[in-house]
N, C-alpha and C. Protein backbone atom coordinates (compact mmCIF):
# COMPACT_ATOMS: atom_id res chain seq x y z
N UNK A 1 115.54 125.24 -88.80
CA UNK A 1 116.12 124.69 -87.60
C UNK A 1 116.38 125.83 -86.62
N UNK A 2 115.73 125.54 -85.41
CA UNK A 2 116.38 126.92 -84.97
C UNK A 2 117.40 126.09 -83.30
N UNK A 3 118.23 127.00 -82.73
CA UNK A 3 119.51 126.51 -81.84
C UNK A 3 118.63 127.95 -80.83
N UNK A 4 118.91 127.14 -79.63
CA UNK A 4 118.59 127.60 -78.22
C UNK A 4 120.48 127.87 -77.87
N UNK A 5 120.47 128.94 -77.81
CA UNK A 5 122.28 129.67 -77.05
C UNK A 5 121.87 129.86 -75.86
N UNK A 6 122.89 129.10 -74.44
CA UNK A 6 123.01 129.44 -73.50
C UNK A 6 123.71 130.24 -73.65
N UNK A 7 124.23 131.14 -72.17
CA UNK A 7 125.66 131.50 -72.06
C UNK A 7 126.90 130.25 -71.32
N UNK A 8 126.38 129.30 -70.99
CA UNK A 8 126.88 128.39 -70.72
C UNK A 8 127.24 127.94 -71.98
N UNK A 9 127.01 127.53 -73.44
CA UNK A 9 127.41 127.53 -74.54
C UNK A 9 128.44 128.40 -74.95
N UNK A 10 127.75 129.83 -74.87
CA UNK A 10 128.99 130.81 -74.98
C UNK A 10 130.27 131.03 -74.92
N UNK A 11 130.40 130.29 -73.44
CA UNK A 11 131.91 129.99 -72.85
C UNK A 11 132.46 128.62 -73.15
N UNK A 12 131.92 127.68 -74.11
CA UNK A 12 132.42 126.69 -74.40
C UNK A 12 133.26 127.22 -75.93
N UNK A 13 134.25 126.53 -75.62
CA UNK A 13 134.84 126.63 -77.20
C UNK A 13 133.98 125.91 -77.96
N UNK A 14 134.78 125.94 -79.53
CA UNK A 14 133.82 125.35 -80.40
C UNK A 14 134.55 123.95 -80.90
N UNK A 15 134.71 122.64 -80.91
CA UNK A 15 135.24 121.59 -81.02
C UNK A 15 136.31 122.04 -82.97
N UNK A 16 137.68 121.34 -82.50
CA UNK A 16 138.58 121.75 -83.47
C UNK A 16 138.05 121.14 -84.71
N UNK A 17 138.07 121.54 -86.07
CA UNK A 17 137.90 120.62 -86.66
C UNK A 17 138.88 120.92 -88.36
N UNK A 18 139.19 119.67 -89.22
CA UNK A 18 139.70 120.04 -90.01
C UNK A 18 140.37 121.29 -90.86
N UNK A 19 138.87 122.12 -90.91
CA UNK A 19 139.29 123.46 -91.54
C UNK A 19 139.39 124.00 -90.70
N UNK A 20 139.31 124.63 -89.24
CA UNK A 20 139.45 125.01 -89.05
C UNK A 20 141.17 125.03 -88.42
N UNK A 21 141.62 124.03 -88.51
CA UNK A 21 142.97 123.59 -87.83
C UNK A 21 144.13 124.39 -88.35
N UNK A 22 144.99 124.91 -87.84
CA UNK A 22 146.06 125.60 -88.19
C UNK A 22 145.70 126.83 -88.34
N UNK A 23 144.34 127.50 -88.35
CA UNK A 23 144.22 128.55 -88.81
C UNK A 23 143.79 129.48 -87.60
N UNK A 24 144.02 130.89 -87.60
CA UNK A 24 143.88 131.17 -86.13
C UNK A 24 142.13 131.54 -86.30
N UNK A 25 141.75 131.04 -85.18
CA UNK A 25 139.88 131.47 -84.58
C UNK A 25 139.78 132.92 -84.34
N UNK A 26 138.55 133.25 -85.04
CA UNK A 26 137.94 134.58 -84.44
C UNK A 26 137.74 134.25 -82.86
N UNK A 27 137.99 135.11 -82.21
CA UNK A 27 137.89 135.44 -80.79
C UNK A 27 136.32 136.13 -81.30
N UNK A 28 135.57 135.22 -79.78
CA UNK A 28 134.11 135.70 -79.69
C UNK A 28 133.65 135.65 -78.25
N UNK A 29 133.53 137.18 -78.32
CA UNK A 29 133.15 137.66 -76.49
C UNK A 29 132.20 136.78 -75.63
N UNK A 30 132.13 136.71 -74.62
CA UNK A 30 131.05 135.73 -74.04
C UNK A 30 129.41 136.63 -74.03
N UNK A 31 128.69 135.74 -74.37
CA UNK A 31 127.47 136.17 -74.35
C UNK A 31 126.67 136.81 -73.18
N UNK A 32 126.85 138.02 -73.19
CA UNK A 32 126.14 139.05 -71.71
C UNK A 32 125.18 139.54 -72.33
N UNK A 33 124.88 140.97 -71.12
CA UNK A 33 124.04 141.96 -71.49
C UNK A 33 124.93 143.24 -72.45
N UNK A 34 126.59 143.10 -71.67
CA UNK A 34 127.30 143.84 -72.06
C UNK A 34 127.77 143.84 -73.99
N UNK A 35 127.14 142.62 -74.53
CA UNK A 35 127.52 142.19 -75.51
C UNK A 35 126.13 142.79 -76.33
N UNK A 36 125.02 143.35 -75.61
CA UNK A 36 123.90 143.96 -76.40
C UNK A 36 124.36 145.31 -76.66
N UNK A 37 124.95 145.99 -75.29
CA UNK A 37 125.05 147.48 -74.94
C UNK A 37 126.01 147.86 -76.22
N UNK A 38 127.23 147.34 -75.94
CA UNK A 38 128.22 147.61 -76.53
C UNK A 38 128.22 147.87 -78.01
N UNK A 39 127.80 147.07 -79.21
CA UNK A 39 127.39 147.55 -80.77
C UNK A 39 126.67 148.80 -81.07
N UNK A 40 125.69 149.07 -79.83
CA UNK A 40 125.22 150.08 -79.93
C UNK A 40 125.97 151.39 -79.27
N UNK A 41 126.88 151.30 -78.46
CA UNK A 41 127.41 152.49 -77.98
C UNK A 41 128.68 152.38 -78.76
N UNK A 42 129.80 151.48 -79.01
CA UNK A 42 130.53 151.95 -80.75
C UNK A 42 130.10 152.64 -81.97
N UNK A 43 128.57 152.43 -82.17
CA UNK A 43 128.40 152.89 -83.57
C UNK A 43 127.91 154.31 -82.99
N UNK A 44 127.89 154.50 -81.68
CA UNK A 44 127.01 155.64 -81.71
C UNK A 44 128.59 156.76 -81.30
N UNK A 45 129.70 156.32 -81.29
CA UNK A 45 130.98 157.27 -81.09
C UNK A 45 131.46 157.16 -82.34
N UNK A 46 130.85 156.71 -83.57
CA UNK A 46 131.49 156.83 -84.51
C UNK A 46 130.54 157.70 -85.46
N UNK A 47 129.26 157.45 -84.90
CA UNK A 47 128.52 158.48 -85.83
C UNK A 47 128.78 160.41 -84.72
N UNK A 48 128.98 159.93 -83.79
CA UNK A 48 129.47 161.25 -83.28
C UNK A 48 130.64 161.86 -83.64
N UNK A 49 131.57 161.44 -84.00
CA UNK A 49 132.92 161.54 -84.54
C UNK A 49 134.05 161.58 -83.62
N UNK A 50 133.24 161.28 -82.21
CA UNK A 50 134.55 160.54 -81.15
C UNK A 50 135.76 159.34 -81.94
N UNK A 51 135.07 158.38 -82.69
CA UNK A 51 135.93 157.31 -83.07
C UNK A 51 135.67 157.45 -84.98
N UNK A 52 137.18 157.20 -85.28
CA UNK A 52 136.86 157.17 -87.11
C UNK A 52 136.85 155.85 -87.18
N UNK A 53 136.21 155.89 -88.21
CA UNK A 53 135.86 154.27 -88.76
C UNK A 53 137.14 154.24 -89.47
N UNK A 54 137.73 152.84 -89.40
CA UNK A 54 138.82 152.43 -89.64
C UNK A 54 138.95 152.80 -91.31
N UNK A 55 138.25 151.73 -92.15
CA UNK A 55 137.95 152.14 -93.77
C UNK A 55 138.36 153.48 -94.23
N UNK A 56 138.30 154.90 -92.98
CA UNK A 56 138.09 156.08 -93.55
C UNK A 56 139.21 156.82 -92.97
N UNK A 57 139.55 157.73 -93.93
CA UNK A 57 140.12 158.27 -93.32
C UNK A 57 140.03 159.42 -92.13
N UNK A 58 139.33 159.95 -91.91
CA UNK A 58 138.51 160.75 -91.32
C UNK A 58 137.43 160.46 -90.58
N UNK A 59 136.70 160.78 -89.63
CA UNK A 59 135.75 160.47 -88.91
C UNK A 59 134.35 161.20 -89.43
N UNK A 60 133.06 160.48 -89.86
CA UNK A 60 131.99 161.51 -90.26
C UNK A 60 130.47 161.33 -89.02
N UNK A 61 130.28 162.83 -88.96
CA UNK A 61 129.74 163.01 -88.31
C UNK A 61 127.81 162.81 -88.44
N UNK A 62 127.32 162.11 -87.86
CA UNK A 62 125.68 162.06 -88.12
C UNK A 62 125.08 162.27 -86.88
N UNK A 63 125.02 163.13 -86.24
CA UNK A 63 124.14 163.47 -85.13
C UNK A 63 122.47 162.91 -84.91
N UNK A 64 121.71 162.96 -85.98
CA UNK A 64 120.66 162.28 -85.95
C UNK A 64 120.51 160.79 -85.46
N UNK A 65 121.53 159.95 -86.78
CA UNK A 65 121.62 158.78 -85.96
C UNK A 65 122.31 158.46 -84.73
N UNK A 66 123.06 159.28 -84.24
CA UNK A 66 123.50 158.92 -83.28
C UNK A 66 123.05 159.28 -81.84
N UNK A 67 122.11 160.53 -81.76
CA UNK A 67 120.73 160.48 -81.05
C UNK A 67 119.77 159.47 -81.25
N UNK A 68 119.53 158.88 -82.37
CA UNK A 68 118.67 157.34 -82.59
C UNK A 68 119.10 156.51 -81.64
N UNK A 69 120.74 156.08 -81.87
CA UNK A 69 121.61 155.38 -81.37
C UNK A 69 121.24 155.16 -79.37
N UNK A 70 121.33 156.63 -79.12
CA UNK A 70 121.33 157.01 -77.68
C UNK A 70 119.70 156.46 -77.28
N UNK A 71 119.29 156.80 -78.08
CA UNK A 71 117.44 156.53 -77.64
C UNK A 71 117.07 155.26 -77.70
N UNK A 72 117.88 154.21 -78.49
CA UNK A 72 117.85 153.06 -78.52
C UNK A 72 118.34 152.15 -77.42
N UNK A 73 119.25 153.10 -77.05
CA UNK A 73 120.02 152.57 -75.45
C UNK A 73 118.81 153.00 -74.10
N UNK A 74 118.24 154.05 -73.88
CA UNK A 74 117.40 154.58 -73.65
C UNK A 74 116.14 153.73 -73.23
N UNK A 75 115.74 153.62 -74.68
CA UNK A 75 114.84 152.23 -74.47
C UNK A 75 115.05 150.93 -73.85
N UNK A 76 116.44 150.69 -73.98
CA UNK A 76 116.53 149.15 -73.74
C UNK A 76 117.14 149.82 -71.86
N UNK A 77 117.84 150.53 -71.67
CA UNK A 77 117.44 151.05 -70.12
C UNK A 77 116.01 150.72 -69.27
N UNK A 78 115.43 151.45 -70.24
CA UNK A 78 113.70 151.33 -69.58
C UNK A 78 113.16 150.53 -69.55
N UNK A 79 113.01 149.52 -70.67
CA UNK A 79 112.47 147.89 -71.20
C UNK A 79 113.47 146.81 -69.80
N UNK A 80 114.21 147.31 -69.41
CA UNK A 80 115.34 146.33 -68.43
C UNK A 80 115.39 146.72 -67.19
N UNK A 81 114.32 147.88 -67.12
CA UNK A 81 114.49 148.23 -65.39
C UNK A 81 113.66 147.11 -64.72
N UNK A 82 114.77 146.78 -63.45
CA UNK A 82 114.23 146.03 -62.10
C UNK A 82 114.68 144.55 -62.54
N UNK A 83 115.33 144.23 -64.13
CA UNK A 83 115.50 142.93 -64.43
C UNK A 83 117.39 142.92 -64.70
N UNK A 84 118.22 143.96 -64.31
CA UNK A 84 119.48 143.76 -64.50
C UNK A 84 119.94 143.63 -63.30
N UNK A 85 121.29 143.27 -63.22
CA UNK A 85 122.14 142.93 -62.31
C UNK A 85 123.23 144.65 -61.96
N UNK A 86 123.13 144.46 -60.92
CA UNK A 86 123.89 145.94 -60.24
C UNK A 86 124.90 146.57 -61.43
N UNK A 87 125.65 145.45 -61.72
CA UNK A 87 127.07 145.70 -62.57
C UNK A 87 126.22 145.96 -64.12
N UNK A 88 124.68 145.37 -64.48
CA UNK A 88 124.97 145.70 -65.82
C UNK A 88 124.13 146.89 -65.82
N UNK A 89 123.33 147.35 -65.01
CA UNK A 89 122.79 148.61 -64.93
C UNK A 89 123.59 149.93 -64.20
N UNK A 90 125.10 149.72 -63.88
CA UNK A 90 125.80 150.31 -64.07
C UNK A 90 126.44 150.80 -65.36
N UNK A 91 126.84 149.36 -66.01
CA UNK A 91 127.47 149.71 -67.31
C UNK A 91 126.70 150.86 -68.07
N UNK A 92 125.13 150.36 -68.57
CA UNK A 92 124.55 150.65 -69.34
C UNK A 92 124.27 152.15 -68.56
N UNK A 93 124.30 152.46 -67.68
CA UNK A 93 124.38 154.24 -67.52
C UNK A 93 125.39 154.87 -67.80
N UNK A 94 126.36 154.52 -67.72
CA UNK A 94 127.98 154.71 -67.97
C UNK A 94 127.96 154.90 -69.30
N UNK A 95 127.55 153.91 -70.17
CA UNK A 95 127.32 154.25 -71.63
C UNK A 95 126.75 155.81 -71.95
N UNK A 96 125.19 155.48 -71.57
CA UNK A 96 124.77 156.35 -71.52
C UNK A 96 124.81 157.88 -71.26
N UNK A 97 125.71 157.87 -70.41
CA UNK A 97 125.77 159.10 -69.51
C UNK A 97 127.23 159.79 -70.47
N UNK A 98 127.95 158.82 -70.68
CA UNK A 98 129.32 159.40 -71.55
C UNK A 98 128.54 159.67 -73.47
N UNK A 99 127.63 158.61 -73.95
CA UNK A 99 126.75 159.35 -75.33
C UNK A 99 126.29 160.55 -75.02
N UNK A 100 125.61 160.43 -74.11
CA UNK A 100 125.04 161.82 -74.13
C UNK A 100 125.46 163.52 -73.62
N UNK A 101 126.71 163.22 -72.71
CA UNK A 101 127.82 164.36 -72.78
C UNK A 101 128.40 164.84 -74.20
N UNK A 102 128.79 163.98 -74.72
CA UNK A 102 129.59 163.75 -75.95
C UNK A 102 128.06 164.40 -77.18
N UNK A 103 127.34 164.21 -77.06
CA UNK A 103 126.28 164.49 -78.08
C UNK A 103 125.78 166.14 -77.79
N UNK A 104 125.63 166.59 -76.53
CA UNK A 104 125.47 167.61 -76.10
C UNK A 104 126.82 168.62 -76.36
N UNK A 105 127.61 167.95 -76.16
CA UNK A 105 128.89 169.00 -76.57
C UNK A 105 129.19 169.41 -78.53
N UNK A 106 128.54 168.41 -78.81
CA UNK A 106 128.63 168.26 -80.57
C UNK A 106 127.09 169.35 -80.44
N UNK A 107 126.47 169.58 -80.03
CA UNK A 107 124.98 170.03 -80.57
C UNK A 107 125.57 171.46 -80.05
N UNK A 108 126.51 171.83 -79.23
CA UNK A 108 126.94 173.07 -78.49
C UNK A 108 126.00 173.50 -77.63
N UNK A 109 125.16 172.90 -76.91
CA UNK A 109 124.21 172.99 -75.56
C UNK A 109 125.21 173.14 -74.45
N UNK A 110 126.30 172.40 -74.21
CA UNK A 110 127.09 172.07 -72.89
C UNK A 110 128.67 172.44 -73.65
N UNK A 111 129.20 174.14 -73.01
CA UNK A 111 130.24 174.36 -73.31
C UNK A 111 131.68 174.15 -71.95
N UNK A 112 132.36 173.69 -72.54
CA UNK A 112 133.69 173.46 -71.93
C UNK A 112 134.27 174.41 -71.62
């Protein structure tokens, strides 16, 4: 079976039902572009060791993937030029532009 998601869906709640009653709902962001960008620029401050993963105590560092991470954003930059909206090809440089400060300062290319 497969389900066609608007974002007009997105912003609909989901009808109450038995089990779910009394119990509190996951909160679920509305369906954007910002909702692609974003998984990928969290995991990529956590493999940098900007953000610790909660589970840990400590933050661990993977520079490889998190240059993957950046190049993956990268791509989807390039794959989306001329088809985003002002505000989301802002965001997605903003991402960008703060991974890749942050990655350059971890590699010691760009000193403070």
């Amino acid at each position: 079976m497969k389900i066609k998601m608007t974002e007009k869906d997105s912003k609909e709640q989901p009808p109450a039902n038995s089990e779910n009653e009394g119990s509190k709902e996951e909160f679920l962001p509305a369906l954007d572009f910002s909702s692609i960008v974003f998984p990928f620029y969290t995991q990529a401050l956590f493999k940098l060791g900007i953000l610790a993963e909660p589970a840990q105590s400590k933050s661990e560092e993977n520079l490889g993937l998190a240059r993957r991470l950046i190049d993956i954003l990268d791509l989807l930059k390039d794959r989306t030029k001329g088809n985003l909206d002002p505000d989301e090809e802002k965001f997605l440089e903003s991402c960008l532009q703060q991974l890749k400060m942050h990655y350059l300062e971890k590699v010691k290319v760009v000193k403070r």
